[in-house]
N, C-alpha and C. Protein backbone atom coordinates (compact mmCIF):
# COMPACT_ATOMS: atom_id res chain seq x y z
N UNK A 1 173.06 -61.38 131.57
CA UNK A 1 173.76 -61.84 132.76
C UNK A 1 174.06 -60.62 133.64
N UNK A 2 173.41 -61.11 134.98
CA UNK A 2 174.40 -59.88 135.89
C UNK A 2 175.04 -59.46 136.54
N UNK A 3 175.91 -58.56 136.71
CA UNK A 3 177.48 -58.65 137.26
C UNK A 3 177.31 -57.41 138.59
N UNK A 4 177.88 -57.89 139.36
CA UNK A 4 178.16 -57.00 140.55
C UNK A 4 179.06 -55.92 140.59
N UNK A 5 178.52 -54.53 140.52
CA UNK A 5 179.59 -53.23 139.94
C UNK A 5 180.11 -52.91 141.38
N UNK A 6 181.59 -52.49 141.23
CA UNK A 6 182.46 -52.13 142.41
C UNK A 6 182.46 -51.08 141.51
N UNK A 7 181.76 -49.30 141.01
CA UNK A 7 182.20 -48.75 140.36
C UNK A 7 183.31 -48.01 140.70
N UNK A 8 183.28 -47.41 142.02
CA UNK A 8 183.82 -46.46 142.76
C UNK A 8 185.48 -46.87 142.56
N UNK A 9 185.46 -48.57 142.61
CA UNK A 9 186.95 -49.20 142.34
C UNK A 9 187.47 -50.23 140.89
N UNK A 10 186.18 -49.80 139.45
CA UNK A 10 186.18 -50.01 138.48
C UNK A 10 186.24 -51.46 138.16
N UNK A 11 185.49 -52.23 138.87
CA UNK A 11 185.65 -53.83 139.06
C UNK A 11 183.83 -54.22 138.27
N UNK A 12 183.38 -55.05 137.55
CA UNK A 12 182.20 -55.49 137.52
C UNK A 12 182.34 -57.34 137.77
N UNK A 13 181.86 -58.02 138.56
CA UNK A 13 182.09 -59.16 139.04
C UNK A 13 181.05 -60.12 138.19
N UNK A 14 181.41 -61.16 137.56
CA UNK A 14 180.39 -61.78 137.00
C UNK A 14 180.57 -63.59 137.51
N UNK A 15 179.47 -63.96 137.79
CA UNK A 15 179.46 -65.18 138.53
C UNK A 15 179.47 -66.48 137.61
N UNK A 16 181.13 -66.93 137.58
CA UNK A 16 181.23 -68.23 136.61
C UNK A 16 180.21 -69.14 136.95
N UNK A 17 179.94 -69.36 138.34
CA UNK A 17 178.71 -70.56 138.34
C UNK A 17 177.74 -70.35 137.66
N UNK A 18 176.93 -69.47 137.63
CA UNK A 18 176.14 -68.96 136.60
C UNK A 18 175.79 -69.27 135.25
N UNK A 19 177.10 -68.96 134.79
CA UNK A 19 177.51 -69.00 133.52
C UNK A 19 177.18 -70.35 133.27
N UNK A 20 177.91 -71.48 134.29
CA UNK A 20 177.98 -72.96 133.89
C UNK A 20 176.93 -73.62 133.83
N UNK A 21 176.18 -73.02 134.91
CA UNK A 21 174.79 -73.74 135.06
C UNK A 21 173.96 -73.44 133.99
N UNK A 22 174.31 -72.18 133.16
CA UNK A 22 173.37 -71.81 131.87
C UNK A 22 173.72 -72.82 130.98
N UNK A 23 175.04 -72.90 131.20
CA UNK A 23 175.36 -74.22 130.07
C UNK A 23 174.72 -75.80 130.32
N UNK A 24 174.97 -76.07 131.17
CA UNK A 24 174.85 -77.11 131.89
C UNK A 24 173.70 -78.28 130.93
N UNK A 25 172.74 -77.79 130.73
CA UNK A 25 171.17 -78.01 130.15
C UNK A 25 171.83 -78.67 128.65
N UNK A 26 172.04 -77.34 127.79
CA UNK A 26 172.77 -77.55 126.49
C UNK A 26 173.80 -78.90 126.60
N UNK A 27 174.85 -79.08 127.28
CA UNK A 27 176.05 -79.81 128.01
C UNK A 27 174.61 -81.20 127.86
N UNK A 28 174.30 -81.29 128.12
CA UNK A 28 173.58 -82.22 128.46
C UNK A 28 172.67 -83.07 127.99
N UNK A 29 172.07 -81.91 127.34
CA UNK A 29 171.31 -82.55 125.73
C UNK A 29 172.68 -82.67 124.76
N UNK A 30 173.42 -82.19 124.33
CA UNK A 30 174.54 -82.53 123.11
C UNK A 30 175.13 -83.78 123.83
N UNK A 31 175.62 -84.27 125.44
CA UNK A 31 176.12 -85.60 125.60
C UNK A 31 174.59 -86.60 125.26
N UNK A 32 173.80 -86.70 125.51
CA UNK A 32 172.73 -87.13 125.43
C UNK A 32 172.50 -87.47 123.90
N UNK A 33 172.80 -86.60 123.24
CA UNK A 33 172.33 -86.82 121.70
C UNK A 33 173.71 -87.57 121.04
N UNK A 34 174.53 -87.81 121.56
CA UNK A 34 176.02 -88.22 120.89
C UNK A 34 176.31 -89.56 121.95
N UNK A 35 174.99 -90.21 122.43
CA UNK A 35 175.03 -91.34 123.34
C UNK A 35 176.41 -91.26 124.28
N UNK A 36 176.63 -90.06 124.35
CA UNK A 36 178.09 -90.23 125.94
C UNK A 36 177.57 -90.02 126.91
N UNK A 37 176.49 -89.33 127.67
CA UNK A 37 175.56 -89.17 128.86
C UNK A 37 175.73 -90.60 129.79
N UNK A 38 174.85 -91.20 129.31
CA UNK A 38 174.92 -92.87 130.69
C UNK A 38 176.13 -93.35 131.01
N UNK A 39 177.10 -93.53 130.30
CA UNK A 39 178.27 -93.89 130.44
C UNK A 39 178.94 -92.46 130.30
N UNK A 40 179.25 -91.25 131.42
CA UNK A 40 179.29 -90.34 131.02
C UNK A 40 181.63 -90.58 131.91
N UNK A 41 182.21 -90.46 130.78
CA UNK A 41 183.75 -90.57 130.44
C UNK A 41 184.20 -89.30 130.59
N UNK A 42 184.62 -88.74 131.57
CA UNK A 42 185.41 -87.05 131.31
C UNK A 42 186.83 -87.12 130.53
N UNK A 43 186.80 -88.29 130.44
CA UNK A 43 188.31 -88.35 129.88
C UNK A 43 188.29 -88.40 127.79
N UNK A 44 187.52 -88.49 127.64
CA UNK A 44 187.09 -88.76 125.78
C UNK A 44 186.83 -87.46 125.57
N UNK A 45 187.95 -87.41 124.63
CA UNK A 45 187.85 -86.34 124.09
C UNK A 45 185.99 -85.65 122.87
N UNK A 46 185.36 -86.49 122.84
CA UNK A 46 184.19 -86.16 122.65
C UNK A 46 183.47 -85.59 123.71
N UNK A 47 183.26 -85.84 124.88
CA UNK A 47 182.93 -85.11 125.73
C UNK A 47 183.53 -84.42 126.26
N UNK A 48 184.82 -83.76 126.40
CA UNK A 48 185.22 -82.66 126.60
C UNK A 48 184.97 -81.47 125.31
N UNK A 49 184.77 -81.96 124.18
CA UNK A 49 184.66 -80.85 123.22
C UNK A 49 183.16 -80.41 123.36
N UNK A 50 182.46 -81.10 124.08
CA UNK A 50 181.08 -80.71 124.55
C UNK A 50 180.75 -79.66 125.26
N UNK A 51 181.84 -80.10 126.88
CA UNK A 51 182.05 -79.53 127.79
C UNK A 51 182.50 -78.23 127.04
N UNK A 52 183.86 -78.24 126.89
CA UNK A 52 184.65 -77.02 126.18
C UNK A 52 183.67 -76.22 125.73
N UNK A 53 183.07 -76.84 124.32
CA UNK A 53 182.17 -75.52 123.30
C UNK A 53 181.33 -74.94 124.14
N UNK A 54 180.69 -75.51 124.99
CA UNK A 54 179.32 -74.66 125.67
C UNK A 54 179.85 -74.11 126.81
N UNK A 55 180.86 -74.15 127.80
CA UNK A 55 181.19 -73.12 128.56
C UNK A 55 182.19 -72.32 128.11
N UNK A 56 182.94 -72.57 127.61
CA UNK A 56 183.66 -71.03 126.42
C UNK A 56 182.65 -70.26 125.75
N UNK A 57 182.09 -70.70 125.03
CA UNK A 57 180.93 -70.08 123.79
C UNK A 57 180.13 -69.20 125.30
N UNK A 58 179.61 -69.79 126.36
CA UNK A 58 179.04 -68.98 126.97
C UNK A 58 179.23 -68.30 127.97
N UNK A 59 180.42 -68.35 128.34
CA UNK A 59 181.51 -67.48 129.06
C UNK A 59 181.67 -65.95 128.32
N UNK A 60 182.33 -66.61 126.75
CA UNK A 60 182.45 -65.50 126.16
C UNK A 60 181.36 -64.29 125.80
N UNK A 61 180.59 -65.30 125.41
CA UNK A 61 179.19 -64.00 125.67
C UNK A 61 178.65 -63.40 126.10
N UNK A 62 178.99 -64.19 127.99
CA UNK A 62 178.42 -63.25 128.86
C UNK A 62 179.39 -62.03 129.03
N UNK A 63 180.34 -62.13 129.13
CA UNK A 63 182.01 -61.06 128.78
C UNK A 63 181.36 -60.18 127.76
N UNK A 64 180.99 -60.61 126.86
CA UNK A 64 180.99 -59.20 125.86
C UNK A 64 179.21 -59.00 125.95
N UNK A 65 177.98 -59.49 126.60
CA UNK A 65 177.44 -58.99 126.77
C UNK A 65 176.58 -58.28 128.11
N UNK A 66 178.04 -58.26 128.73
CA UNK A 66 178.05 -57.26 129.89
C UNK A 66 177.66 -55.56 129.80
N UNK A 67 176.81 -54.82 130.28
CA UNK A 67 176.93 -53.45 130.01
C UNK A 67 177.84 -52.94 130.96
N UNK A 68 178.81 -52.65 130.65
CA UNK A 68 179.76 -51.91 131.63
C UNK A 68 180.76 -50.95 131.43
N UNK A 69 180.74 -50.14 131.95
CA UNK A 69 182.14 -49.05 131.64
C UNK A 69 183.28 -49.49 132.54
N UNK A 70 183.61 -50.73 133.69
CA UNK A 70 184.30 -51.26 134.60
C UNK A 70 184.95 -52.78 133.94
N UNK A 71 186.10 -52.66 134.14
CA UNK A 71 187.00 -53.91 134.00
C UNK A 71 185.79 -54.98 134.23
N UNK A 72 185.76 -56.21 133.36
CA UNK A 72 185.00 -57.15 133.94
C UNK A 72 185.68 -58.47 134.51
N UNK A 73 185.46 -58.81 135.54
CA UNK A 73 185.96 -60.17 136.01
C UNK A 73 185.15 -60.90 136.46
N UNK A 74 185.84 -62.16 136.48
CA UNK A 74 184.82 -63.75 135.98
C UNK A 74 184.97 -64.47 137.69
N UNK A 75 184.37 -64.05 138.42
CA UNK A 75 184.49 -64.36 140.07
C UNK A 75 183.90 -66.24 139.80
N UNK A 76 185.01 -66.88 140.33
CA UNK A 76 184.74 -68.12 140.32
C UNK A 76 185.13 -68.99 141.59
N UNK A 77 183.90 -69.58 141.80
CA UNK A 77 183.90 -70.57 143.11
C UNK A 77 182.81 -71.44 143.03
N UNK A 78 183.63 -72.71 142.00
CA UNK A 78 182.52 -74.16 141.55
C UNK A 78 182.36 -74.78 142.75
N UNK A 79 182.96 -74.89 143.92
CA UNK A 79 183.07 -75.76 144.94
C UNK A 79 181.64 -75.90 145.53
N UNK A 80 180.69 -74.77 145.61
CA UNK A 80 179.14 -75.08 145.81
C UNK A 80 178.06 -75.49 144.96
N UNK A 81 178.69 -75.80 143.91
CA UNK A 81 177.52 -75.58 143.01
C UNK A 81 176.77 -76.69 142.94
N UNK A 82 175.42 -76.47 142.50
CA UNK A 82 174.62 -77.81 142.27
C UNK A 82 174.34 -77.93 140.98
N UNK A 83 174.67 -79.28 140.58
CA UNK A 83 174.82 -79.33 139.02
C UNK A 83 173.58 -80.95 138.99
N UNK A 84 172.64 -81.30 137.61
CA UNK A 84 172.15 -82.49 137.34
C UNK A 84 173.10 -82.69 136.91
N UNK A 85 174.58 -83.10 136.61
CA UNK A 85 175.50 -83.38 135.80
C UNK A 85 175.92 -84.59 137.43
N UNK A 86 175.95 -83.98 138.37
CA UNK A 86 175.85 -84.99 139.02
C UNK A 86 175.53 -86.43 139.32
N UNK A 87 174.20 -86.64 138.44
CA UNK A 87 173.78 -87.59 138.37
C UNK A 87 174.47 -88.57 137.75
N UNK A 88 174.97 -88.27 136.52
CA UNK A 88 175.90 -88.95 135.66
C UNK A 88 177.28 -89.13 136.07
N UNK A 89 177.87 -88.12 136.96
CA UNK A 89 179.18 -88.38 137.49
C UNK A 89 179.47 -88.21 139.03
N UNK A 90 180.22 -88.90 139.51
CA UNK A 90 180.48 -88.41 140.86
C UNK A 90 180.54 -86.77 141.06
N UNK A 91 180.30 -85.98 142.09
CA UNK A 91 180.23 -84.24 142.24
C UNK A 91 181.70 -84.20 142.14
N UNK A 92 182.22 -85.24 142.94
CA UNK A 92 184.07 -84.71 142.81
C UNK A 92 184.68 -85.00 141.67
N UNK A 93 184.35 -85.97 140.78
CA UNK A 93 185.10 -85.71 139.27
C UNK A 93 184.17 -84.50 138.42
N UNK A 94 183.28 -84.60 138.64
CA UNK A 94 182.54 -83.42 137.49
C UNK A 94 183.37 -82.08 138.18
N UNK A 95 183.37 -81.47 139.54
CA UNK A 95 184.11 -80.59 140.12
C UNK A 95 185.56 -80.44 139.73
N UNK A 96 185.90 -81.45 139.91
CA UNK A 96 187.67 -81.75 139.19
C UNK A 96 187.83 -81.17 137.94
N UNK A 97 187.13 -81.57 136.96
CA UNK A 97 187.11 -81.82 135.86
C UNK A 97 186.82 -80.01 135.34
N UNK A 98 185.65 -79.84 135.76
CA UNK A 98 185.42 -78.38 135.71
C UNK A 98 186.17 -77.30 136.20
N UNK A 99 187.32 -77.57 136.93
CA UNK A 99 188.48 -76.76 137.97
C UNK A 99 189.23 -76.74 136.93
N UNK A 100 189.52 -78.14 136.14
CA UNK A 100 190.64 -78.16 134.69
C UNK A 100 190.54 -77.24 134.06
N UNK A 101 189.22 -77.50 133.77
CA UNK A 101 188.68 -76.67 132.60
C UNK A 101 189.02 -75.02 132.57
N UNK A 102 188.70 -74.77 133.68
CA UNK A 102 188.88 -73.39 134.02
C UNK A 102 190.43 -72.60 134.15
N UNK A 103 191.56 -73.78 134.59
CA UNK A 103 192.55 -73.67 134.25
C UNK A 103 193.11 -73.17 133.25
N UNK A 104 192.72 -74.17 131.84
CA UNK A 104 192.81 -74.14 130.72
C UNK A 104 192.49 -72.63 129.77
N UNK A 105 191.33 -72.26 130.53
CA UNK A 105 190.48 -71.05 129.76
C UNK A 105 191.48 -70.11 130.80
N UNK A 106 191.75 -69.94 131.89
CA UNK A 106 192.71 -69.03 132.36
C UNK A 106 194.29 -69.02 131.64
N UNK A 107 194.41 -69.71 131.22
CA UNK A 107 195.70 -70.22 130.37
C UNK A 107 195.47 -69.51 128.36
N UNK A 108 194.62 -69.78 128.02
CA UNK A 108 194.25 -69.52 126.72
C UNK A 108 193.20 -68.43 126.02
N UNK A 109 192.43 -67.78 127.16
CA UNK A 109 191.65 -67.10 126.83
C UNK A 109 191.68 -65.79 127.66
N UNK A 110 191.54 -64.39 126.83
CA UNK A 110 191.88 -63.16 127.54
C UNK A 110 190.41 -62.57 128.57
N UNK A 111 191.01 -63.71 129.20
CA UNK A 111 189.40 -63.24 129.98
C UNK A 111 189.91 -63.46 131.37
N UNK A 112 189.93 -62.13 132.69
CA UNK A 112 190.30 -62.68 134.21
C UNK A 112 189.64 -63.38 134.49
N UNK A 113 189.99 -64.25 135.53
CA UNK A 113 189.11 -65.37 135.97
C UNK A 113 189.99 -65.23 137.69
N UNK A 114 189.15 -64.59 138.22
CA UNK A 114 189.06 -64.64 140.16
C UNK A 114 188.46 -65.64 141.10
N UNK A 115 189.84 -66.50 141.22
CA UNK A 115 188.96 -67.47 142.16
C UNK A 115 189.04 -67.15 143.81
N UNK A 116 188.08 -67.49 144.56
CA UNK A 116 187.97 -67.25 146.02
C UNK A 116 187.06 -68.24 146.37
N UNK A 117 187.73 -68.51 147.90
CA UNK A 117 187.08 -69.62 148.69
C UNK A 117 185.37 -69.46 148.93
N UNK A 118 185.01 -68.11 149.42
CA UNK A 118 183.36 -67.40 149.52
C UNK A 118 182.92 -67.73 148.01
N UNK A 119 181.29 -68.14 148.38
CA UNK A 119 180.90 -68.41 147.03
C UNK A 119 179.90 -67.08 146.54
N UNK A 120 180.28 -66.64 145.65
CA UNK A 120 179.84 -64.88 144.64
C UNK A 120 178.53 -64.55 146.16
N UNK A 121 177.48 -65.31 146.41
CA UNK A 121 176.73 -64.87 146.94
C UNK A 121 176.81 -64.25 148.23
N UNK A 122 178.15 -64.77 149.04
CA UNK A 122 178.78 -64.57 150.35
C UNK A 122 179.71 -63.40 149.94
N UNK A 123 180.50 -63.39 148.78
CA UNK A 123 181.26 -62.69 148.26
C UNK A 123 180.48 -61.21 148.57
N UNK A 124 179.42 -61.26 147.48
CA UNK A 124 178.49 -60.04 147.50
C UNK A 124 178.11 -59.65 148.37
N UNK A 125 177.50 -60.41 149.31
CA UNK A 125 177.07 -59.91 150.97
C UNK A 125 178.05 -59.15 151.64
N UNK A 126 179.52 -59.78 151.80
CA UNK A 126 180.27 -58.99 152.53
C UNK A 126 180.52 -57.58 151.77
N UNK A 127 180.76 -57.68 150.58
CA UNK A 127 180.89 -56.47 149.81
C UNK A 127 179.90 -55.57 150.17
N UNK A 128 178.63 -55.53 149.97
CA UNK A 128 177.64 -54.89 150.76
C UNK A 128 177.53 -54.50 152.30
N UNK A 129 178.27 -55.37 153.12
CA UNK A 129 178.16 -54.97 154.24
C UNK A 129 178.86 -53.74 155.10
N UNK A 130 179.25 -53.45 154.36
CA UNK A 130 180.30 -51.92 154.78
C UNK A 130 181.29 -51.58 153.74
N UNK A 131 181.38 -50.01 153.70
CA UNK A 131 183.08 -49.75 152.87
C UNK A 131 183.99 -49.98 153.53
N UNK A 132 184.23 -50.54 154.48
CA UNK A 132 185.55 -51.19 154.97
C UNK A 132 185.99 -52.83 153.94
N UNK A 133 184.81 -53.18 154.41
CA UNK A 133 184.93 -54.44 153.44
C UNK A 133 185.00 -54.45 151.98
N UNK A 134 184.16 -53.75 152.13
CA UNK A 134 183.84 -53.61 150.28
C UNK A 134 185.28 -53.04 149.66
N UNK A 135 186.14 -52.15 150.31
CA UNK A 135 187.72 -51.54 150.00
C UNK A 135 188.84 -52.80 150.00
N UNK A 136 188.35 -53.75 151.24
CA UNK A 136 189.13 -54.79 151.13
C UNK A 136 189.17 -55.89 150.45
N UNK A 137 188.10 -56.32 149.78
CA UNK A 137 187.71 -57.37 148.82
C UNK A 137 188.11 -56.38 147.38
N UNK A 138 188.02 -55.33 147.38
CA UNK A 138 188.27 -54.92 146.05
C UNK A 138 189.74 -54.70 145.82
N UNK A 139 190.75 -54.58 147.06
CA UNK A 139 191.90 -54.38 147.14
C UNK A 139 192.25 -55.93 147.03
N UNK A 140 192.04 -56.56 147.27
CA UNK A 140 192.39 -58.41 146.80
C UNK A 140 191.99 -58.75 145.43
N UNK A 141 190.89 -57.87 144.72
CA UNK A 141 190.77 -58.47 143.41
C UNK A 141 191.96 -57.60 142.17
N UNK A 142 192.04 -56.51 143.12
CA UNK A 142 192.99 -55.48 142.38
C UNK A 142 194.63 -55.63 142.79
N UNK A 143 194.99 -56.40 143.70
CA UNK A 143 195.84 -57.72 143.95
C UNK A 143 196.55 -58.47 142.63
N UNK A 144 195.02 -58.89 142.15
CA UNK A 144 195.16 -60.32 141.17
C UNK A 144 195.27 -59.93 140.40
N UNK A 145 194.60 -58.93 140.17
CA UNK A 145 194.90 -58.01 138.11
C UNK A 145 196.07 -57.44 138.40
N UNK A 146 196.71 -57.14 139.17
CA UNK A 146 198.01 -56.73 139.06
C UNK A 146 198.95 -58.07 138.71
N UNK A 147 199.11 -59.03 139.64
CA UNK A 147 199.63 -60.46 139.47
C UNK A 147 199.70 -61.00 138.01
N UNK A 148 198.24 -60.82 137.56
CA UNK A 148 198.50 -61.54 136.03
C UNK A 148 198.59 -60.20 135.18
N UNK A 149 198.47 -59.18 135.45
CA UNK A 149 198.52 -58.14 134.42
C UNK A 149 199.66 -58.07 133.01
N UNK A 150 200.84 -58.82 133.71
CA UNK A 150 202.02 -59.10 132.80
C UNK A 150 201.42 -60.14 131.45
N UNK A 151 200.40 -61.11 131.68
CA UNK A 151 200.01 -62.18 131.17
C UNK A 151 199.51 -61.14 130.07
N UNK A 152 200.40 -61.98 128.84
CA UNK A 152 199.59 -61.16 127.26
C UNK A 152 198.61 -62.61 126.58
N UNK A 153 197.71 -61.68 126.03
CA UNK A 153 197.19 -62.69 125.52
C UNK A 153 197.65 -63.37 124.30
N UNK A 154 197.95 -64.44 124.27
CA UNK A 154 198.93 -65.59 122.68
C UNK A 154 197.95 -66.43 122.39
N UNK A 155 197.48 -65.70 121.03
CA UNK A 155 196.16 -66.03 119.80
C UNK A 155 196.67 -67.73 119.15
N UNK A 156 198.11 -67.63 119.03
CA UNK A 156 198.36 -68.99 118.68
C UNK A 156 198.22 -70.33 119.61
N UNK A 157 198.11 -69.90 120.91
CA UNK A 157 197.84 -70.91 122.08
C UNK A 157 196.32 -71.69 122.16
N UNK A 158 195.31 -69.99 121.44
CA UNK A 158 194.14 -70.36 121.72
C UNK A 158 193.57 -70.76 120.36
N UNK A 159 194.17 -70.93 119.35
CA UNK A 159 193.74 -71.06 117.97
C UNK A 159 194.06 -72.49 117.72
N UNK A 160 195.21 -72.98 118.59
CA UNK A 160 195.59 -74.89 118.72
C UNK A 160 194.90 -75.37 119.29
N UNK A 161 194.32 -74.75 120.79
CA UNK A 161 193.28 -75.17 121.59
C UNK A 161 191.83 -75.29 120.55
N UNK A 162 191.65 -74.02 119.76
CA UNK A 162 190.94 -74.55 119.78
C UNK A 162 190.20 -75.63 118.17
N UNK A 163 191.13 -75.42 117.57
CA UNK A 163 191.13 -76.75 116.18
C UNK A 163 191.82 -77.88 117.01
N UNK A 164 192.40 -78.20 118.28
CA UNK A 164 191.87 -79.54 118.94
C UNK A 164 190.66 -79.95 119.11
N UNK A 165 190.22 -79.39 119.86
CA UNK A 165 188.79 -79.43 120.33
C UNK A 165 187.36 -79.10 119.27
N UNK A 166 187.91 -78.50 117.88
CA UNK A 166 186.87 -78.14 117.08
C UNK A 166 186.20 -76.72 117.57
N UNK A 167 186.91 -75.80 118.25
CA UNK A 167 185.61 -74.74 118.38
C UNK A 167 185.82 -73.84 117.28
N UNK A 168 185.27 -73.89 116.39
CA UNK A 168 185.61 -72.86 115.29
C UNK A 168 184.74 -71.87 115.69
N UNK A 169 183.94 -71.46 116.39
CA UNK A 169 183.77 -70.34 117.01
C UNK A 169 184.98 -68.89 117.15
N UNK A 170 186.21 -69.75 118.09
CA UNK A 170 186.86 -69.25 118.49
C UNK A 170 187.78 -68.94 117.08
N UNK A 171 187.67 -67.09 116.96
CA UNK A 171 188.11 -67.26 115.97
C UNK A 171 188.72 -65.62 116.18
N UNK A 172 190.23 -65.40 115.38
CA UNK A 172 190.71 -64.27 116.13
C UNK A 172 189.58 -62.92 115.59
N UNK A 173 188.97 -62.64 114.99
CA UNK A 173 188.01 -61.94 114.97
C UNK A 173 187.18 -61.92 116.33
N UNK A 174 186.23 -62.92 116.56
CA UNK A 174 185.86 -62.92 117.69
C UNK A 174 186.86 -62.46 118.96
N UNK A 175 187.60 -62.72 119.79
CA UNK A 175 188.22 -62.55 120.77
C UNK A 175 188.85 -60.89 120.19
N UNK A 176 189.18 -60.53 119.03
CA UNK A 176 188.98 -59.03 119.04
C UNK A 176 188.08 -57.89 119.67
N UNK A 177 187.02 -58.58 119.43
CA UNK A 177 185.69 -57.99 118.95
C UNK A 177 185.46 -57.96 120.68
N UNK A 178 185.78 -59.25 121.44
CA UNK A 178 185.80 -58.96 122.86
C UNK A 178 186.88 -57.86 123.65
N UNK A 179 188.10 -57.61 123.04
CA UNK A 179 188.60 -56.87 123.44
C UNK A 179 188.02 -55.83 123.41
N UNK A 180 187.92 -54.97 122.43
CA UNK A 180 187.19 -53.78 122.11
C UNK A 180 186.29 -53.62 122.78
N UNK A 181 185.16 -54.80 122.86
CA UNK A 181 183.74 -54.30 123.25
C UNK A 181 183.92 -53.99 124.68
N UNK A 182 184.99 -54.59 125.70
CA UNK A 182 185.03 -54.82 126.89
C UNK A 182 186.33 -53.99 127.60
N UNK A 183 187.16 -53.98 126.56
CA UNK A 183 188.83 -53.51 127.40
C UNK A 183 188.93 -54.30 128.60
N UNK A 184 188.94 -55.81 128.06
CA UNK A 184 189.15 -56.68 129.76
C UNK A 184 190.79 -56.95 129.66
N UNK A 185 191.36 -57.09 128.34
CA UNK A 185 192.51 -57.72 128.09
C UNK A 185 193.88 -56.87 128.39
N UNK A 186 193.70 -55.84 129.34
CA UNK A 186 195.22 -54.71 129.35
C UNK A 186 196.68 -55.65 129.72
């Protein structure tokens, strides 16, 4: 996966849409194989543990398999995205639904998550378009890590989350192993 380096202001930007749309496929064959797809329910908890496992599981991986010596952050703006998930649900509940989601993982998982109205690709352009800009978009993301910087990460929040949902993935070894590899969690 690849992330947009602000080195000069120690930022590497990585594009949640991305991420989702990698999932998306997987998401899709597992509702498909567990007959929830045609009648596709955001509210059953079977298909949210769908949802859940494959954009955590691949969130987290792209996080720790970032090459970077720069803070990494998770630049997120679902509001454009084009998803086949569409097909099965209205764009504004699958959008909804995916905004939750992201909530949730900003709530339980030591990973920043930067949301902005520009979508990563507009994001990046202006960043490119001068060091005036590029100082000022990085001074708004360095804004937000200050804002949540107080936020510690609580292993027991994400360890209920996740034996609700079944991700035994998530396991405090793992989310160690992301700290270390990454130093995203100060």
């Amino acid at each position: 996966m690849n992330c947009f380096e602000l080195p000069s202001i120690s930022f590497c930007l990585l594009n949640y849409s991305d991420i989702i749309i990698n999932s998306e496929k997987k998401i899709i064959d597992d509702l498909h194989e567990y007959n929830l797809l045609e009648k596709l329910n955001l509210g059953k908890a079977d298909t949210k543990r769908v949802f859940y496992h494959h954009i955590i599981h691949d969130l987290c991986e792209a996080v720790m398999d970032v090459k970077t010596n720069n803070k990494i952050i998770v630049y997120s703006n679902i509001d454009y995205m084009r998803l086949e998930l569409f097909k099965y649900s209205s764009r504004t509940q699958i959008i909804n639904f995916l905004k939750t989601l992201t909530r949730k993982i900003k709530n339980i998982l030591p990973i920043k998550i930067y949301d902005h109205e520009d979508d990563y690709e507009m994001f990046i352009d202006r960043c490119n378009s001068g060091k005036g800009e590029l100082k000022s978009r990085a001074l708004m993301i360095d804004a937000y890590i200050k804002k949540i910087q107080d936020k510690r990460f609580d292993f027991e929040k994400a360890k209920m989350f996740a034996a609700q949902y079944k991700l035994t993935y998530l396991s405090e070894r793992y989310f160690q192993n992301m700290k270390v590899k990454n130093l995203v969690f100060l």
